[in-house]
N, C-alpha and C. Protein backbone atom coordinates (compact mmCIF):
# COMPACT_ATOMS: atom_id res chain seq x y z
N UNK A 1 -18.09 -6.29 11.55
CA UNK A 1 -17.25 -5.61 12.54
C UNK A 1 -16.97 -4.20 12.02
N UNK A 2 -17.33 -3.13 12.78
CA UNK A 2 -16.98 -1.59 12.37
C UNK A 2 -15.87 -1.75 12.09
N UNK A 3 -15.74 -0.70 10.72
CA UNK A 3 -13.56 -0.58 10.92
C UNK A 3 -12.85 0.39 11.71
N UNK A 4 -13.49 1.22 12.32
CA UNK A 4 -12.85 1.70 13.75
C UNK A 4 -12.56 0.30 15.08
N UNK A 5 -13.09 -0.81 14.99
CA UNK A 5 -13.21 -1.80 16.15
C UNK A 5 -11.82 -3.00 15.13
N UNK A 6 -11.79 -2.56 14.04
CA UNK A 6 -10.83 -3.30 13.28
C UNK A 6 -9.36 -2.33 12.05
N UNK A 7 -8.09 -2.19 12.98
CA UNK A 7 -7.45 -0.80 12.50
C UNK A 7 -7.19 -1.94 10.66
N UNK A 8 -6.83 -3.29 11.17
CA UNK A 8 -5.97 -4.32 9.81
C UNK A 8 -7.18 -3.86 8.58
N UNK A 9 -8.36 -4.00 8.43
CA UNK A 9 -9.74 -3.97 7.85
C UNK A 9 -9.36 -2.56 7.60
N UNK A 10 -8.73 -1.43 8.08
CA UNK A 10 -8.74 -0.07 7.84
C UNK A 10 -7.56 0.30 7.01
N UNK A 11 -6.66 -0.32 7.29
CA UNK A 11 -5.44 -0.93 6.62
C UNK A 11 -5.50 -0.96 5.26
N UNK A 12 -6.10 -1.86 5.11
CA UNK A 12 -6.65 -2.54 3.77
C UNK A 12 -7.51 -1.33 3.23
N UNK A 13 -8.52 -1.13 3.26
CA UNK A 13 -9.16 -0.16 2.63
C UNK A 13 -8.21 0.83 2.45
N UNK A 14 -7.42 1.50 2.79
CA UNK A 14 -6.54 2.95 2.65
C UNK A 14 -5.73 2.32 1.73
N UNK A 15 -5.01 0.95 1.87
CA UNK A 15 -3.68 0.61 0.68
C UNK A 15 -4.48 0.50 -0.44
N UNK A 16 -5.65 -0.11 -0.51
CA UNK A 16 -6.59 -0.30 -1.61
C UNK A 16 -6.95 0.68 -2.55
N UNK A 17 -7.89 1.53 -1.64
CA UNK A 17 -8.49 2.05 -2.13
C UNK A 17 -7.47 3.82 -2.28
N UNK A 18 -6.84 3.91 -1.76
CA UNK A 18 -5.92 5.00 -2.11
C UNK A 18 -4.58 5.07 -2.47
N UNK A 19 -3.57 4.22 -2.05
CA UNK A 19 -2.83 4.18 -2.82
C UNK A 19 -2.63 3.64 -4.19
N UNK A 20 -3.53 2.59 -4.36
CA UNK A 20 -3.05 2.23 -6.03
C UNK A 20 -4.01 3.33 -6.97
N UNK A 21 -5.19 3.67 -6.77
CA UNK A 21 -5.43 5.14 -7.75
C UNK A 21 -4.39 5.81 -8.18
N UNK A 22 -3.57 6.36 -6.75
CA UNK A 22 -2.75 7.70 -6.54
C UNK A 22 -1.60 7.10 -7.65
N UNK A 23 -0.73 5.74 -7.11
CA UNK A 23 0.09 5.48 -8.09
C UNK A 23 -0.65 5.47 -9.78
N UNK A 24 -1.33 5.11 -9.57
CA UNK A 24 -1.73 4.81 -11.47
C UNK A 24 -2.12 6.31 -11.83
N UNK A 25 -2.79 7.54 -11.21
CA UNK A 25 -2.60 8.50 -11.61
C UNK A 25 -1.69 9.48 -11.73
N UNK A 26 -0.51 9.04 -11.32
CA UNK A 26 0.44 10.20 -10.84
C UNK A 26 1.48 9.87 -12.24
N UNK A 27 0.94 10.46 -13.06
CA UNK A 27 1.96 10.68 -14.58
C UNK A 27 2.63 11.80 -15.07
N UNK A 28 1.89 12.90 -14.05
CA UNK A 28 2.53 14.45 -14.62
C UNK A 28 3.93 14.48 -13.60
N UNK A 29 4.95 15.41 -14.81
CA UNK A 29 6.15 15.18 -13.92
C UNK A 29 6.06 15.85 -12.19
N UNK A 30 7.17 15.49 -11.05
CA UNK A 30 6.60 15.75 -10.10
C UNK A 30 7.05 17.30 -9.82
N UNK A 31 7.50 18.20 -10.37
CA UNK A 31 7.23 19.60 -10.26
C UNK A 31 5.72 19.93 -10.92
N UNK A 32 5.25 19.55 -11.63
CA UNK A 32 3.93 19.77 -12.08
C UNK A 32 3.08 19.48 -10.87
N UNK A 33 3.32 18.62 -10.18
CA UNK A 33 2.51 18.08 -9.21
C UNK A 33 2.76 18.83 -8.40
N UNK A 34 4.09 19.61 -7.75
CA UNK A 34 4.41 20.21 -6.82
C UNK A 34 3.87 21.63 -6.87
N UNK A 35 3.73 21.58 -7.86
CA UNK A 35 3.27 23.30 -7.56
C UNK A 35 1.74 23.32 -7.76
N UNK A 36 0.83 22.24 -7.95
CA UNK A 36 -0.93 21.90 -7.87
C UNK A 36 -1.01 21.59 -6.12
N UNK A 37 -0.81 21.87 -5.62
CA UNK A 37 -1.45 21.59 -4.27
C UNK A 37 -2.55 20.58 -4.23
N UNK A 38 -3.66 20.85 -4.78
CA UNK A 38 -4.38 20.01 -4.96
C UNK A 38 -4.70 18.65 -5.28
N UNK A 39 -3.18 18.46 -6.25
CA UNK A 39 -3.30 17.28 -6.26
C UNK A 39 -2.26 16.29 -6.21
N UNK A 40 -2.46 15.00 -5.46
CA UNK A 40 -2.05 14.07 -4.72
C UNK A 40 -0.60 13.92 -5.54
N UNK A 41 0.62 14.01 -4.55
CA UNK A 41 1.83 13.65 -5.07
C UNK A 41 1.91 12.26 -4.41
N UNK A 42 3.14 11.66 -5.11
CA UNK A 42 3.43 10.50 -4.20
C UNK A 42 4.51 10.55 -3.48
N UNK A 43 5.50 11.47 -3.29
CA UNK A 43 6.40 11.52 -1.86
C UNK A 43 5.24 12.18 -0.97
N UNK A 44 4.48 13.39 -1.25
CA UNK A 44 3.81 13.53 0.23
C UNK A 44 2.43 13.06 0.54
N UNK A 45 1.80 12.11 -0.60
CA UNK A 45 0.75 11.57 -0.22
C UNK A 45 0.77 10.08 -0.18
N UNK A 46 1.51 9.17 -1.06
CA UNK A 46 1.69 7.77 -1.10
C UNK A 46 2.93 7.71 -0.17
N UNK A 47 4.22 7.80 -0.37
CA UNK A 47 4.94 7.49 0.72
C UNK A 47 5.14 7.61 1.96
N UNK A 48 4.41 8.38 2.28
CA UNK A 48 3.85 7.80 4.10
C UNK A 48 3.16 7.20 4.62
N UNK A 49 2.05 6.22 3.40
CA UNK A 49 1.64 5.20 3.75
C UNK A 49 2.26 4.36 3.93
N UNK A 50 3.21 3.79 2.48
CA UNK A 50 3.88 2.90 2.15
C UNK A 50 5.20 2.75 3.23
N UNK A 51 5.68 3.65 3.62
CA UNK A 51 6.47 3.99 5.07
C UNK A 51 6.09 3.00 6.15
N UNK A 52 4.65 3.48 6.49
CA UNK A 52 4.36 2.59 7.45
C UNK A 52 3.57 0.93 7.15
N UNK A 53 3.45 0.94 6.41
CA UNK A 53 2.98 -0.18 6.13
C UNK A 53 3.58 -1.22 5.53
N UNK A 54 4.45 -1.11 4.53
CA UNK A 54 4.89 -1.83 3.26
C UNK A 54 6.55 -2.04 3.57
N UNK A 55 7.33 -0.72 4.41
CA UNK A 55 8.79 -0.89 3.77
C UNK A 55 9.27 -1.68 4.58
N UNK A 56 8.68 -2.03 5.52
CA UNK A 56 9.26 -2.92 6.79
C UNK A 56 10.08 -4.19 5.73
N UNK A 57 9.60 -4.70 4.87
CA UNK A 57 9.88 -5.66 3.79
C UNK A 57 10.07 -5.25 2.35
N UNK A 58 9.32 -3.96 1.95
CA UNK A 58 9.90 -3.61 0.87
C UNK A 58 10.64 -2.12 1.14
N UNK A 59 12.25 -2.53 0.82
CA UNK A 59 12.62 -1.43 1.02
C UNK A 59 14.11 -2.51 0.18
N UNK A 60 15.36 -1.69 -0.10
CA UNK A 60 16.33 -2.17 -0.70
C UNK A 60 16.93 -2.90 0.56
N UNK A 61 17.28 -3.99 -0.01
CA UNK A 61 17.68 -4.86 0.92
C UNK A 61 16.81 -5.79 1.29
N UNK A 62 15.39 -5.52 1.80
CA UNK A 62 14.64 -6.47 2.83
C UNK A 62 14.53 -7.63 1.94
N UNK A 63 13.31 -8.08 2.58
CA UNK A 63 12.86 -9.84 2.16
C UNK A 63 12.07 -9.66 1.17
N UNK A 64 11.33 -8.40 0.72
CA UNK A 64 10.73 -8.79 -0.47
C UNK A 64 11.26 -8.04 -1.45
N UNK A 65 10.90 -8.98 -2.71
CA UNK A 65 11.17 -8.81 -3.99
C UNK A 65 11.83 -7.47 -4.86
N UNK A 66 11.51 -6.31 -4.40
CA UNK A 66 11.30 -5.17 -4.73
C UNK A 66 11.12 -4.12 -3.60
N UNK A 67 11.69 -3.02 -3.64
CA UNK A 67 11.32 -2.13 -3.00
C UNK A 67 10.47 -1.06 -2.99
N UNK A 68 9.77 -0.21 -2.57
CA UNK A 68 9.18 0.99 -2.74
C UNK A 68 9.28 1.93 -1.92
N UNK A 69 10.09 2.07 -2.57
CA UNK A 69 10.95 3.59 -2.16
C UNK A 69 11.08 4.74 -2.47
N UNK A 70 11.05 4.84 -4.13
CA UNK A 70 11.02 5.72 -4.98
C UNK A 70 9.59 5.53 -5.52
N UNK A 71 8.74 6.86 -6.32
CA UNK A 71 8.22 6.42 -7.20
C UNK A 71 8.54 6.00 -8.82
N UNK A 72 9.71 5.53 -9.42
CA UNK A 72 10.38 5.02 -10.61
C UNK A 72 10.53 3.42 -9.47
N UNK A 73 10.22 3.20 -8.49
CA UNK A 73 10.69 1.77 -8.05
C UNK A 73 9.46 1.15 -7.67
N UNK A 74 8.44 1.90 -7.40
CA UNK A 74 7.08 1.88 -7.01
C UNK A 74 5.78 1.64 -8.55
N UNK A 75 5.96 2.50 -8.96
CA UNK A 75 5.33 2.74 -9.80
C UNK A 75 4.66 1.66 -11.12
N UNK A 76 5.41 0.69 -11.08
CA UNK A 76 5.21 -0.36 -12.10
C UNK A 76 4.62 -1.70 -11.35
N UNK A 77 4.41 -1.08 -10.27
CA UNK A 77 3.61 -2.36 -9.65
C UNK A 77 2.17 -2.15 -8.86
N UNK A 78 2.32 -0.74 -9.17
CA UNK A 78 0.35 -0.02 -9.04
C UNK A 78 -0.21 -0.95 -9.04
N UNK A 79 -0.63 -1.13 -10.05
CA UNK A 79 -1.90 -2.56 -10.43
C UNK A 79 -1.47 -3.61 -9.47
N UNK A 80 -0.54 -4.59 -9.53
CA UNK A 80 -0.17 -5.77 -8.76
C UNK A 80 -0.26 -4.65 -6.73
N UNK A 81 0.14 -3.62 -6.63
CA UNK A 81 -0.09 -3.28 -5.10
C UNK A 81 -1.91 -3.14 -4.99
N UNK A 82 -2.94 -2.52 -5.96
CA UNK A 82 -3.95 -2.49 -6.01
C UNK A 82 -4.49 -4.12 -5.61
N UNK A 83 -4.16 -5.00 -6.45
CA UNK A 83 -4.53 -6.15 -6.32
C UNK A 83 -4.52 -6.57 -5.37
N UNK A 84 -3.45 -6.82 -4.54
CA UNK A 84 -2.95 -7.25 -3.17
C UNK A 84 -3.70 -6.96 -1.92
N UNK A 85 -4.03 -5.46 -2.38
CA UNK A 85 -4.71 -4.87 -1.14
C UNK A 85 -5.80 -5.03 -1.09
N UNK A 86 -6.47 -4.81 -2.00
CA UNK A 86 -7.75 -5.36 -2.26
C UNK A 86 -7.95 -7.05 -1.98
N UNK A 87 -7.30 -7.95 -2.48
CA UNK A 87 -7.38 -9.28 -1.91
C UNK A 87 -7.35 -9.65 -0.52
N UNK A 88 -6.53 -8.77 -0.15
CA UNK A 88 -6.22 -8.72 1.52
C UNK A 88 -4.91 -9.71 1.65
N UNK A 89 -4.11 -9.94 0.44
CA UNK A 89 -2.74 -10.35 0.49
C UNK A 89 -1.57 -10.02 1.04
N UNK A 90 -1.59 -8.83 1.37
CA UNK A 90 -1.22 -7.37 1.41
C UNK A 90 -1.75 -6.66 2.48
N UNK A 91 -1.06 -6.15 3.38
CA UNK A 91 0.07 -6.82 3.85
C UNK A 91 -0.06 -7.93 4.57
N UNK A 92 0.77 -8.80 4.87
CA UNK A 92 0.39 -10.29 5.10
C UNK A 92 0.36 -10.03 6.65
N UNK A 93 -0.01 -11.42 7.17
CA UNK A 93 -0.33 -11.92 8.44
C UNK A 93 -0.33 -12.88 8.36
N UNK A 94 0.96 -13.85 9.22
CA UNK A 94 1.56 -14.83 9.68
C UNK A 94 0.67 -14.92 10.72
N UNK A 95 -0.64 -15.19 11.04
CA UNK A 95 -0.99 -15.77 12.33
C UNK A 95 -1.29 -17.40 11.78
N UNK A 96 -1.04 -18.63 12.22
CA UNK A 96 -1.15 -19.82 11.83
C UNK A 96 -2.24 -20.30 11.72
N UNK A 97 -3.03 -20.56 10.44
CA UNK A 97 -4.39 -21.01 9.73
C UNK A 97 -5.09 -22.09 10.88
N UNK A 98 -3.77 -23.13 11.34
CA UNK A 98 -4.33 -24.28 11.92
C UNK A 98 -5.07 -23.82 13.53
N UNK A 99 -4.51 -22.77 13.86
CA UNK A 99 -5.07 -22.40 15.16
C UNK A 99 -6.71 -22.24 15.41
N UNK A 100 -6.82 -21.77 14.60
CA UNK A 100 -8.59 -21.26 14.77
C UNK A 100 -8.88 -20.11 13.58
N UNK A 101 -9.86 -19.19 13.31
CA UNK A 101 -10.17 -18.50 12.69
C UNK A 101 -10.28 -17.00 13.04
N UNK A 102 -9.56 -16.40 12.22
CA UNK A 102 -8.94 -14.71 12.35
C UNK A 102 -10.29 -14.11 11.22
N UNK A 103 -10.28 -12.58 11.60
CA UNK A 103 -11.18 -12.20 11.09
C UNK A 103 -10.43 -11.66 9.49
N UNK A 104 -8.59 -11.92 10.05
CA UNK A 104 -8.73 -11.09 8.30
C UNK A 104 -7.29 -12.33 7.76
N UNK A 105 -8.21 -13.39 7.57
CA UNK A 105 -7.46 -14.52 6.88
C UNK A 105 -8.16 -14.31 5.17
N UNK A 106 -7.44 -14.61 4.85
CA UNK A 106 -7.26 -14.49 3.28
C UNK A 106 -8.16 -16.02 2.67
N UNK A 107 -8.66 -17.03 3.32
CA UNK A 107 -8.73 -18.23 2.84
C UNK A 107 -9.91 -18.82 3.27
């Protein structure tokens, strides 16, 4: 299935494949980063993914575990958000296994 004909499949590739790099590279302090244009901060390049995708549940307060909100709140779970997305764990989908077969079931 093209991933223009599938946005969840497009989903996944962008949390995957770009945000957990961006987090695991982003070590220089963020005025260093701010004044490189060039290269990827995480308030204006990771947190508007994570905005739309992630805080619905991670955010202070919600249902999951942790929030990501900050990058000091974000940041130590790079690897484990890499993982996720890449598994296709991340972000989840409650459609019910017993019904029939979805194109982006995990199982």
């Amino acid at each position: 299935m093209p991933i223009q004909a599938n946005p969840r499949l497009l989903v996944f590739l962008v949390l995957g494949s770009v945000i957990a790099p961006l987090l695991v590279g982003l070590h220089a302090p963020l005025a260093q980063n701010a004044s490189t244009t060039n290269q990827p901060t995480f308030y204006r390049d990771v947190l508007p993914i994570l905005e739309r995708h992630c805080q619905s549940c991670h955010r202070s307060g919600g249902i999951a575990p942790m929030p990501f909100e900050t990058y000091e709140e974000t940041h130590p779970f790079a690897e484990a958000i890499r993982r996720a997305t890449l598994a296709k764990s991340m972000p989840p989908w409650f459609a019910d296994p017993n019904v029939g077969k979805f194109p982006m079931t995990h199982h």
